[in-house]
Protein backbone atom coordinates (compact mmCIF):
# COMPACT_ATOMS: atom_id res chain seq x y z
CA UNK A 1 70.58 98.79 131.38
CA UNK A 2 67.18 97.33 130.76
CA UNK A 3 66.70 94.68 127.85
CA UNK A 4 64.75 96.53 125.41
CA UNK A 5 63.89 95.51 121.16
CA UNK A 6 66.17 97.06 119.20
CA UNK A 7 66.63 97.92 115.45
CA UNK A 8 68.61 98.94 113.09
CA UNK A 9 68.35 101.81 110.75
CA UNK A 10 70.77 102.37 107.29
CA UNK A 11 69.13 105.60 106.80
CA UNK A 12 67.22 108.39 108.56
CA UNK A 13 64.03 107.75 106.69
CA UNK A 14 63.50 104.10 108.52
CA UNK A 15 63.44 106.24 111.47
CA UNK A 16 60.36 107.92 110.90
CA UNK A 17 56.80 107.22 112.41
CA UNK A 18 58.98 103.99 114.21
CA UNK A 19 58.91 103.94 117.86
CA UNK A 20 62.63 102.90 119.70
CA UNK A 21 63.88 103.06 123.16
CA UNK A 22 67.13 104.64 123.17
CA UNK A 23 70.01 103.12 124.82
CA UNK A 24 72.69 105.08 126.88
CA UNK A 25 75.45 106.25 124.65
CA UNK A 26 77.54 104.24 127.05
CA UNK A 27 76.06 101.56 126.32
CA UNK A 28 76.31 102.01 122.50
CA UNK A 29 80.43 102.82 122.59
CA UNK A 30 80.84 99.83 125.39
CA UNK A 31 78.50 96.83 124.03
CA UNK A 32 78.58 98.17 120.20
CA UNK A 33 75.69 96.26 119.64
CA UNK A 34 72.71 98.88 118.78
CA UNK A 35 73.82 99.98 115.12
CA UNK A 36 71.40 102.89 114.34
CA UNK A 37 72.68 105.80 112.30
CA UNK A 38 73.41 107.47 115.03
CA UNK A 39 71.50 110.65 114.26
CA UNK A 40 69.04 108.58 116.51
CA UNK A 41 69.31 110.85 120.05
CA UNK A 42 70.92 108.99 123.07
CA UNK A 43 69.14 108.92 126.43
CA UNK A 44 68.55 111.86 127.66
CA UNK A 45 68.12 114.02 124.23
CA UNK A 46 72.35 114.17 123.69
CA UNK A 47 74.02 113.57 120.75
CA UNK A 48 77.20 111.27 120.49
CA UNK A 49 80.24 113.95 121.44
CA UNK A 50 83.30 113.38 119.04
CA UNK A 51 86.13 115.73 119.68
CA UNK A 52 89.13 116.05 117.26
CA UNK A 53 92.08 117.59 118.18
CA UNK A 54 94.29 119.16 115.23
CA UNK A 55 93.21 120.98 112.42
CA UNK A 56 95.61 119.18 109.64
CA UNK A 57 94.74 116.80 106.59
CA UNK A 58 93.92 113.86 108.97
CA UNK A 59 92.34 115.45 111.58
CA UNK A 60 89.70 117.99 108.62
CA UNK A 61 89.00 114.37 106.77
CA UNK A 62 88.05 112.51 110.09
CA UNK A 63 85.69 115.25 111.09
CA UNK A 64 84.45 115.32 107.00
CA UNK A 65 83.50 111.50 107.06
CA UNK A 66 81.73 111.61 110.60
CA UNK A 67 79.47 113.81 109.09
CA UNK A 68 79.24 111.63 106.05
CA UNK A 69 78.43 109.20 108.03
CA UNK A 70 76.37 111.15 110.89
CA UNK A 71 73.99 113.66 110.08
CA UNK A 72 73.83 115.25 113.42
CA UNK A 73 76.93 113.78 115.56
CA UNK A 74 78.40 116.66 117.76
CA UNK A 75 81.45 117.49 116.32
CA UNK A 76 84.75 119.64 117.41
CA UNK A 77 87.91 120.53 116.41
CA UNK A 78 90.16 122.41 118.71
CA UNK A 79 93.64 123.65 117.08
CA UNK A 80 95.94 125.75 118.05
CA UNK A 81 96.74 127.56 114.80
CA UNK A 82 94.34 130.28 114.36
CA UNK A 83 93.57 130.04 110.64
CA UNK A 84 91.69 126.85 109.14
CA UNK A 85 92.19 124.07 107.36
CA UNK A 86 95.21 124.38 105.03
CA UNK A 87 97.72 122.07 102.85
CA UNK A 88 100.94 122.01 103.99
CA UNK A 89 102.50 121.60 100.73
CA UNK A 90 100.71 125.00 100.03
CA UNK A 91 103.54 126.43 101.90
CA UNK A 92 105.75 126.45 99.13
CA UNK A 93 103.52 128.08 96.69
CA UNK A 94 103.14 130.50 99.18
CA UNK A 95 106.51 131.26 99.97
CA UNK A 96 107.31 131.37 96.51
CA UNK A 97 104.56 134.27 96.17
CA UNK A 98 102.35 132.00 93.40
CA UNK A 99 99.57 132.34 95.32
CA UNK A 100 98.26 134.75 98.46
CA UNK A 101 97.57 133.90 101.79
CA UNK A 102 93.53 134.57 101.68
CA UNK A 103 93.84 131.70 98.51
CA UNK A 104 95.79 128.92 100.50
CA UNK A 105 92.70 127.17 102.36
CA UNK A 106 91.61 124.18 101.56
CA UNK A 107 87.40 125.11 102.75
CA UNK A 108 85.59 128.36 102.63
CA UNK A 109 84.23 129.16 106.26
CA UNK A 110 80.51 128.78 104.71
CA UNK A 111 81.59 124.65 104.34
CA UNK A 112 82.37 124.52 108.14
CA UNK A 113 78.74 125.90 108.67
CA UNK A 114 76.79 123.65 106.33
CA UNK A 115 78.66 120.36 107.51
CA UNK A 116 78.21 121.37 111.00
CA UNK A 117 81.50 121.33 112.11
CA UNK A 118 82.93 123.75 115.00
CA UNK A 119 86.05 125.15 114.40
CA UNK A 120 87.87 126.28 117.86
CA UNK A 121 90.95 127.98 116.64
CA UNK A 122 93.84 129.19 118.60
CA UNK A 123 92.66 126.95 121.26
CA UNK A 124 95.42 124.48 122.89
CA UNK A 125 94.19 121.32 123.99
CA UNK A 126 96.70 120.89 127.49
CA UNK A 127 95.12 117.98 128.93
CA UNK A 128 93.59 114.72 128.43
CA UNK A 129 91.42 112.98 131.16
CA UNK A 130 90.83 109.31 130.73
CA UNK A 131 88.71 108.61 133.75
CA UNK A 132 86.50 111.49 133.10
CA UNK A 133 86.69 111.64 129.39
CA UNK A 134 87.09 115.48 129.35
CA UNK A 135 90.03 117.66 127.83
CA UNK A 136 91.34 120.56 129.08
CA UNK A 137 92.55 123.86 127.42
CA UNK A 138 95.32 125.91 128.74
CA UNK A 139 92.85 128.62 130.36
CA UNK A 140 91.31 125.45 132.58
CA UNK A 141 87.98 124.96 130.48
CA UNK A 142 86.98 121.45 130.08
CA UNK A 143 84.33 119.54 127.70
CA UNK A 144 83.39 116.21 127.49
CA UNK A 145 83.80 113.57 124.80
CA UNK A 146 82.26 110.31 124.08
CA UNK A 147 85.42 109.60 121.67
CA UNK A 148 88.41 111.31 121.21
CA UNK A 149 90.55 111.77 118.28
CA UNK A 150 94.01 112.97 118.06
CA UNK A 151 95.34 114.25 114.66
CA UNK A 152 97.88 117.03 116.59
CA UNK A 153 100.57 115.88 113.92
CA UNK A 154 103.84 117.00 113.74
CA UNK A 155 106.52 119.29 114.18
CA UNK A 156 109.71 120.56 112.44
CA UNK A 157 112.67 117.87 113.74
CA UNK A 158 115.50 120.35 114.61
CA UNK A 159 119.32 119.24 114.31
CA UNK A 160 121.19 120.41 117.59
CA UNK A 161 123.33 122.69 115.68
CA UNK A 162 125.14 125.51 117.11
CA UNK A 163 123.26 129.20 116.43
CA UNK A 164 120.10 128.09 114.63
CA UNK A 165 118.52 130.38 117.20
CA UNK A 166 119.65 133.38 115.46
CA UNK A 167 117.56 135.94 113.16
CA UNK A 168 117.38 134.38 109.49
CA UNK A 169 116.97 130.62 110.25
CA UNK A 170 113.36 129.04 110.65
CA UNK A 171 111.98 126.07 109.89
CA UNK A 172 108.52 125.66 107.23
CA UNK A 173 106.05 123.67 109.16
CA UNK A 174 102.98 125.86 109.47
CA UNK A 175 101.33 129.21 107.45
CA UNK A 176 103.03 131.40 110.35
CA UNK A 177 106.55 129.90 109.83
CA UNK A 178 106.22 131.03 105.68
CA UNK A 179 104.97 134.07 106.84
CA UNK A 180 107.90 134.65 108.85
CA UNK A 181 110.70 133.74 106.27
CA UNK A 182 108.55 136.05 103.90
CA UNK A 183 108.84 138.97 106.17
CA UNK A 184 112.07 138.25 106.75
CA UNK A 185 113.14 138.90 103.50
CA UNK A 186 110.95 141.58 102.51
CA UNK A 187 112.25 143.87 105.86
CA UNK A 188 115.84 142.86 105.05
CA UNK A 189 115.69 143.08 100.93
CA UNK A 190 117.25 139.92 100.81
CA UNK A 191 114.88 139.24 97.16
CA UNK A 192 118.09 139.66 95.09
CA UNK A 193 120.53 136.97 93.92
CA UNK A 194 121.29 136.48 98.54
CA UNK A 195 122.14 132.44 99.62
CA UNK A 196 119.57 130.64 101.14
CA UNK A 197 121.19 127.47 102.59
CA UNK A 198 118.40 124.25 103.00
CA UNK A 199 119.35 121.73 105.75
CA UNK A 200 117.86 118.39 104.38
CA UNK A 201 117.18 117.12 101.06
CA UNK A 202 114.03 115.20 101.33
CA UNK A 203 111.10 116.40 99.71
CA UNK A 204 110.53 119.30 101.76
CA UNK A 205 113.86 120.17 101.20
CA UNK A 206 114.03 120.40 97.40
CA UNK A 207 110.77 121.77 97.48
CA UNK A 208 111.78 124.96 99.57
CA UNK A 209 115.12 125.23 98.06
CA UNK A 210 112.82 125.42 94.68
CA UNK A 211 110.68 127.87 96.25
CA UNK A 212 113.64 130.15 97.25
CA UNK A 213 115.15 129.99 93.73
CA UNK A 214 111.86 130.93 92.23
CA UNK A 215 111.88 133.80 94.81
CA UNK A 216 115.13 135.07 93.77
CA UNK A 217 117.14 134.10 95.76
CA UNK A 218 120.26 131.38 95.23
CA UNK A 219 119.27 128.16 97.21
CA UNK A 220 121.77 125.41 98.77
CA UNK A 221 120.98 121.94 99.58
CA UNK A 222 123.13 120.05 102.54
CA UNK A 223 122.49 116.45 102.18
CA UNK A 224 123.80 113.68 104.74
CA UNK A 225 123.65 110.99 102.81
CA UNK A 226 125.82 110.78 99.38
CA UNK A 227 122.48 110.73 97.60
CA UNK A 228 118.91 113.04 97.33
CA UNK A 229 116.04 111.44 98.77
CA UNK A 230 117.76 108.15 99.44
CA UNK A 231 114.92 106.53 101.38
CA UNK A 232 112.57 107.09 98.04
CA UNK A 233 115.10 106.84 94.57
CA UNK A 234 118.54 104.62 94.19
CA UNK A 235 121.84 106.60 93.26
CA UNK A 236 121.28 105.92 89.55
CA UNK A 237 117.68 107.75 89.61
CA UNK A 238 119.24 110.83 92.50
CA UNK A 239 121.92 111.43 89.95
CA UNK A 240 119.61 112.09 87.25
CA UNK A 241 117.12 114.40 89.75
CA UNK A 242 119.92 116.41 90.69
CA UNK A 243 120.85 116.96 87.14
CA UNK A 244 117.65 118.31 86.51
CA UNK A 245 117.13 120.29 89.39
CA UNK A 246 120.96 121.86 89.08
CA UNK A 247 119.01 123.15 86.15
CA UNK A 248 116.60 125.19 87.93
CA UNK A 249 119.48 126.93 89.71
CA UNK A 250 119.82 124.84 93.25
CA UNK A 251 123.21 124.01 94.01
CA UNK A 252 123.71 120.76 96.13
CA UNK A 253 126.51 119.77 98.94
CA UNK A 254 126.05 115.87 99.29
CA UNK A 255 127.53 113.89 102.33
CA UNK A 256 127.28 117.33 104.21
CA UNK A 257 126.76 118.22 107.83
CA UNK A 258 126.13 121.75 109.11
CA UNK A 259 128.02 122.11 112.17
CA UNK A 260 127.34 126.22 113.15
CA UNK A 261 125.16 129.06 112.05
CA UNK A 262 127.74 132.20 112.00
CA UNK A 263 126.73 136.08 113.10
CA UNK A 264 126.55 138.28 115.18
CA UNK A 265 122.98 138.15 115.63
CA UNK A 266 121.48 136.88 112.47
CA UNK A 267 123.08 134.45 110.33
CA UNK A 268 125.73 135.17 108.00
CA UNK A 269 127.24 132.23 107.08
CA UNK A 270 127.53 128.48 107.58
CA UNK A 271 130.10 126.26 108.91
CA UNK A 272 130.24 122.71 107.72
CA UNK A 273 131.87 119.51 109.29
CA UNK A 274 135.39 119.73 107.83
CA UNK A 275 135.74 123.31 107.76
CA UNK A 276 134.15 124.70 104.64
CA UNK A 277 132.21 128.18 105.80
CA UNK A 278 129.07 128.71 103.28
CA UNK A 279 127.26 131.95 102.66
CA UNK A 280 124.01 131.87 104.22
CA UNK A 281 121.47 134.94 104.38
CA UNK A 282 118.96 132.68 105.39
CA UNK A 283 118.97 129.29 106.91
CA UNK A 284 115.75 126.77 106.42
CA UNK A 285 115.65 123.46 108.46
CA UNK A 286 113.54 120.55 106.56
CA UNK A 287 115.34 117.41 108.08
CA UNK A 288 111.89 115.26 108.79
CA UNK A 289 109.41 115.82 111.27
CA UNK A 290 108.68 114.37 114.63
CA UNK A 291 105.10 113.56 115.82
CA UNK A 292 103.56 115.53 118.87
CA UNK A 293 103.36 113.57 122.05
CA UNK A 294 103.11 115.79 124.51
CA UNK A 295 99.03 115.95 124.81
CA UNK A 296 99.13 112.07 124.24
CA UNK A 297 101.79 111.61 127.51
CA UNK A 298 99.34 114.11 129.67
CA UNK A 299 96.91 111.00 129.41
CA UNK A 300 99.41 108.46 130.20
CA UNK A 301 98.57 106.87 126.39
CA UNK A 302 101.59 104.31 124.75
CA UNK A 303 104.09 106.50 122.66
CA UNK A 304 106.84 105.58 121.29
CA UNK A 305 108.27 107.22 117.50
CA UNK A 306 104.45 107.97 117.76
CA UNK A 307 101.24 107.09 120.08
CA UNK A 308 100.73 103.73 119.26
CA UNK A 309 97.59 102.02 117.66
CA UNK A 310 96.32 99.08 116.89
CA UNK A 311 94.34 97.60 114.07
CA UNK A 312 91.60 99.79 114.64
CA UNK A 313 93.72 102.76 115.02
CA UNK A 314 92.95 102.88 118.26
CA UNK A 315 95.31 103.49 121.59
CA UNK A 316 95.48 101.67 124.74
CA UNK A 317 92.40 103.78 125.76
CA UNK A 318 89.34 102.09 123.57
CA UNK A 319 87.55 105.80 123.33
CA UNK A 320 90.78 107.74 122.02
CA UNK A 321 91.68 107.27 118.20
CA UNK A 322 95.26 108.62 116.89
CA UNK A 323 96.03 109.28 113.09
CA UNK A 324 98.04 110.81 110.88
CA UNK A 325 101.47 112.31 111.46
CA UNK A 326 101.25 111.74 115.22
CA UNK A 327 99.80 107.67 114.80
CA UNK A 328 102.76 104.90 115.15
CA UNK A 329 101.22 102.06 113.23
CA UNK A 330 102.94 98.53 112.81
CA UNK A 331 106.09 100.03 114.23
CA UNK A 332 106.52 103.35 111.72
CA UNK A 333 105.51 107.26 111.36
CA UNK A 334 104.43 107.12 107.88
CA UNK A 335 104.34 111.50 107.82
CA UNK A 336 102.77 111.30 104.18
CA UNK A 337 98.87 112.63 103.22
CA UNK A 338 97.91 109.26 101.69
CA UNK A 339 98.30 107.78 104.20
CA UNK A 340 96.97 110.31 106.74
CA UNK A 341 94.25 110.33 104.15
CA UNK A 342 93.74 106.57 105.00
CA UNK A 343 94.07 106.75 108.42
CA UNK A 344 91.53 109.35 108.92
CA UNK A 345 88.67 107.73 106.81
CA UNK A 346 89.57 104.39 109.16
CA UNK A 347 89.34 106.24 112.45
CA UNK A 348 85.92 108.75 111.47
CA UNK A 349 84.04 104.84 111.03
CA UNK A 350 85.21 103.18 114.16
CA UNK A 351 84.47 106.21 116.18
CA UNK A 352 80.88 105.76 115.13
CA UNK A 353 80.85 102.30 114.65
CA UNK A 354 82.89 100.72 117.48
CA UNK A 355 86.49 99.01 116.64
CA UNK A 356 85.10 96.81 113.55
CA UNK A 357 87.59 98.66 110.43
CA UNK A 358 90.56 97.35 110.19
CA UNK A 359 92.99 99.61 109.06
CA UNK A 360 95.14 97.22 106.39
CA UNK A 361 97.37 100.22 105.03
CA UNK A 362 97.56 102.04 101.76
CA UNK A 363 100.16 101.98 98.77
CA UNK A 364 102.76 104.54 99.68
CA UNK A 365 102.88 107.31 96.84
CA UNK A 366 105.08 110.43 97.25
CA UNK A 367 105.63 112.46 94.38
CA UNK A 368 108.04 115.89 94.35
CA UNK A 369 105.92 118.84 93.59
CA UNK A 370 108.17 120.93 91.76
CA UNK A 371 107.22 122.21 88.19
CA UNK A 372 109.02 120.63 85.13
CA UNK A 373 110.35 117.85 87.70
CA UNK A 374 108.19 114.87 87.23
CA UNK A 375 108.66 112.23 89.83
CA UNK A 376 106.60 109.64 91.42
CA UNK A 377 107.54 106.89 93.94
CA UNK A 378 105.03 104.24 94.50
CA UNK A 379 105.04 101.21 96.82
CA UNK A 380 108.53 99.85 98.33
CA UNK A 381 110.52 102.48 95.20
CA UNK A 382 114.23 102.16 97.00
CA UNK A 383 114.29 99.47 100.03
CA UNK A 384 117.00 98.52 102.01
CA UNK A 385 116.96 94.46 101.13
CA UNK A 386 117.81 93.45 97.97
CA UNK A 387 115.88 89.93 97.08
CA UNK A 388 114.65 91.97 94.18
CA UNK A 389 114.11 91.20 90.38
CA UNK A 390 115.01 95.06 89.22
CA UNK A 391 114.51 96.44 86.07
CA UNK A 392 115.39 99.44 85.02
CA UNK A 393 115.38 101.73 81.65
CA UNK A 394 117.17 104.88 81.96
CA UNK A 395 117.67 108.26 79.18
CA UNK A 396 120.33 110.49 81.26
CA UNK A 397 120.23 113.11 78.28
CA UNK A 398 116.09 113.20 78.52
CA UNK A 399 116.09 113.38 81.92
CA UNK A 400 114.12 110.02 82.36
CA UNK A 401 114.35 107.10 84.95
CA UNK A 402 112.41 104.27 85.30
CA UNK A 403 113.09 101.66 88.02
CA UNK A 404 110.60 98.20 88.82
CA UNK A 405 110.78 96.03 91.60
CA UNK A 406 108.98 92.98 90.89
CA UNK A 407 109.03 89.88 93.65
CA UNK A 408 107.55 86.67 92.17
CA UNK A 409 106.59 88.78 88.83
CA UNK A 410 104.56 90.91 90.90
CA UNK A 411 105.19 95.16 91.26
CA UNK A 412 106.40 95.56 94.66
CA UNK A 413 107.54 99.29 93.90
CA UNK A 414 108.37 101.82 90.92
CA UNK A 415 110.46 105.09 90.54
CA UNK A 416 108.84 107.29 88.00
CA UNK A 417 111.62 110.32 86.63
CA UNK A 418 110.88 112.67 84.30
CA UNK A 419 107.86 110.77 82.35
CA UNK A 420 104.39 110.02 85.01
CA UNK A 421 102.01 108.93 82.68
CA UNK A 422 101.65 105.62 83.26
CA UNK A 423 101.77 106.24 86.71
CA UNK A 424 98.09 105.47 87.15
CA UNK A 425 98.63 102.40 85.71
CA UNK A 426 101.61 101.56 87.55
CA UNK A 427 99.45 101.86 90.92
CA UNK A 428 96.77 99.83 89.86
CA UNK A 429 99.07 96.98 88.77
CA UNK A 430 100.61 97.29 92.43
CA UNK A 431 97.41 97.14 94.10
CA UNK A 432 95.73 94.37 92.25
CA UNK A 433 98.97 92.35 92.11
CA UNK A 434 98.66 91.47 89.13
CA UNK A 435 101.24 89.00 87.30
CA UNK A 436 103.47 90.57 84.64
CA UNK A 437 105.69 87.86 84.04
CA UNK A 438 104.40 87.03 80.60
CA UNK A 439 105.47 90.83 79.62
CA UNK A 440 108.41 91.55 82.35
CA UNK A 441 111.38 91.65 79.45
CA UNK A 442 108.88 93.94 77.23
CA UNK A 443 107.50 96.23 79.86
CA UNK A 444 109.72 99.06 79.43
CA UNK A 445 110.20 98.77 75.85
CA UNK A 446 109.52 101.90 73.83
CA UNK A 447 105.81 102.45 72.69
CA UNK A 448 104.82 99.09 74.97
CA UNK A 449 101.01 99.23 74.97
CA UNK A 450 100.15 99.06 79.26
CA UNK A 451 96.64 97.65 78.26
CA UNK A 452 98.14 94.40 77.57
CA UNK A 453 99.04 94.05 81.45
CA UNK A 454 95.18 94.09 82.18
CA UNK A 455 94.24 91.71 79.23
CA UNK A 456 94.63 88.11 79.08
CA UNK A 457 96.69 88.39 75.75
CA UNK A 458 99.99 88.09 75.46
């Protein structure tokens, strides 16, 4: 490359009436030391190529803060779902029939026009070519990138249980798998008072078994563990959730295992470990997820729980980026929006940028989205070691649960049950680590005023 002066612009104004020698856009993503706002046209007239694949929260926010960022960057987002952007937790609103399938996207198609951002649906990325820096779809055509981001997510983890191939058991990952539960039922008039047995009781799970019972139909919850969501609450607080949601008709079988799906050829029944058989018109399975790898392994990138990243969010290849449910960061699959949110916003700046971000995580929040069911976990809410000062205040007959982890006075994690408002509160007192010693024994007192946490009086 020949030396040539250089400049940097903050905005597109500073470009006009100036005169610049462009350098070669591999020059820019090598060297990373030309910082225009990259609206400024490469050698050669091109603009900088970002492809994205995956069309889910991380991979819609990367491709919404490159444009932020980049007024004209060449962006594209091949998915292989044919409809667009979409929350999954949407899903459950959907199945319950609150709201319609025209209502569940998150963007009209206008937005994808004005930001500039191509959409190729129902088109399967099958292979990634390092060398080259091309993909390749399943029908063979090929395009180039100058940086690559994967956001392909996740998929439904399926238990290897015997006859969950048979009519009446799905899993709720995607707007086609709701679709086909919903059909399901409709073509079988199964929308009166029939069983609807939910394999998992994480989040997903409650939330589908609550979408089922507000669909008519009687919803069961098989739990492994001897308590709900036991990686989020402690017994005391699951015993008090399960009260509540016992309420809004789900019935719960804790310390179960499904061993068989029983029919003829759709599912009639359920067998559990120990011998108990369960009525079952329909079978849903929400035990966890597990990221997609198999695009990542085509290019021979590090995978392990996930495809591993570093800092930067970057893999082993310096032009391909990985977020969201399919990134392994520090060792874990984090599989929740904030921090695919995170993630994203980390990933759309280095890939314009160069690796300078550093991606320093983001307080974990995960709250249950079921109606009348407030709860909120924030930071580390339920973990496994116990050097812990806990306090806890708890109202069984309100239905309310509140449960601090403090380490060196400081909020290390809260469980929020049945009463949120102070949850904003509660996450800024995490974040700026701020020192509650002074008011630790008064905190959960009745009527305790939280602006005296963010004073200086006592």
């Amino acid at each position: 490359m020949k030396e040539t002066q250089t400049f940097q612009a903050t905005n597109h104004s500073e470009l006009k009436g100036k005169k610049y020698q462009a350098v070669t856009r591999l020059d820019i993503l090598k060297y990373r030391n030309f910082n225009p706002i990259l609206d400024i046209r490469f050698l050669g007239g091109d603009l900088m190529k970002i492809i994205i694949v995956g069309n889910g929260v991380s991979g819609i926010t990367v491709a919404k803060f490159l444009r932020t960022q980049s007024e004209d960057a060449d962006i594209t987002i091949f998915t292989d779902e044919k409809d667009y952007y979409y929350p999954r937790p949407i899903l459950i609103e959907f199945l319950a029939g609150r709201v319609k399938r025209e209502e569940i996207y998150f963007y009209p198609p206008t937005w994808y026009a004005e930001k500039k951002i191509k959409v190729e649906s129902h088109r399967k990325v099958a292979k990634i070519y390092e060398k080259s820096k091309k993909i390749e779809l399943e029908n063979g055509e090929q395009y180039s990138y100058d940086c690559l981001v994967l956001a392909t997510g996740a998929k439904s983890f399926i238990l290897p249980i015997e006859g969950f191939n048979k009519k009446g058991s799905f899993c709720l990952r995607t707007i086609d798998d709701a679709q086909r539960i919903k059909d399901y039922l409709s073509a079988l008039g199964l929308y009166n008072k029939r069983k609807a047995v939910i394999i998992g009781g994480g989040f997903l799970g409650l939330e589908t078994a609550y979408a089922m019972s507000g669909a008519g139909l009687e919803p069961t919850v098989l739990e492994y563990n001897k308590s709900l969501l036991s990686r989020q609450i402690d017994e005391q607080g699951a015993d008090i959730l399960k009260v509540k949601l016992e309420s809004l008709g789900i019935k719960f079988k804790l310390e179960a295992e499904c061993e068989s799906l029983n029919g003829n050829d759709q599912v009639e029944s359920i067998t559990l470990k120990g011998g108990e058989v369960i009525p079952a018109d329909l079978v849903i399975m929400a035990a966890g997820i597990s990221s997609n790898l198999e695009l990542a392994k085509t290019a021979g990138l590090k995978v392990s729980k996930g495809i591993l990243v570093n800092k930067f969010l970057q893999t082993d290849n310096e032009f391909i980026y990985a977020c969201g449910d399919t990134a392994e960061f520090d060792g874990r699959v984090y599989g929740i929006i904030p921090v695919a949110l995170a993630q994203a916003q980390t990933v759309a700046f280095n890939a314009l940028n160069g690796p300078k971000l550093v991606y320093k995580g983001v307080l974990l929040n995960t709250t249950l989205k079921i109606a009348g069911i407030d709860l909120t976990c924030l930071g580390d809410s339920n973990p496994p070691v116990k050097a812990y000062d806990i306090r806890r205040k708890a109202d069984p007959e309100k239905g309310t649960y509140i449960k601090l982890l403090l380490k060196a006075n400081k909020v290390a994690g809260v469980i929020l049950i049945g009463d949120r408002k102070d949850a904003l509160s509660w996450t800024k007192i995490i974040n700026q680590k701020i020192d509650i010693g002074r008011v630790k024994d008064s905190i959960l007192k009745e009527n305790f005023d939280m602006a005296r946490v963010f004073s200086n009086k006592s």
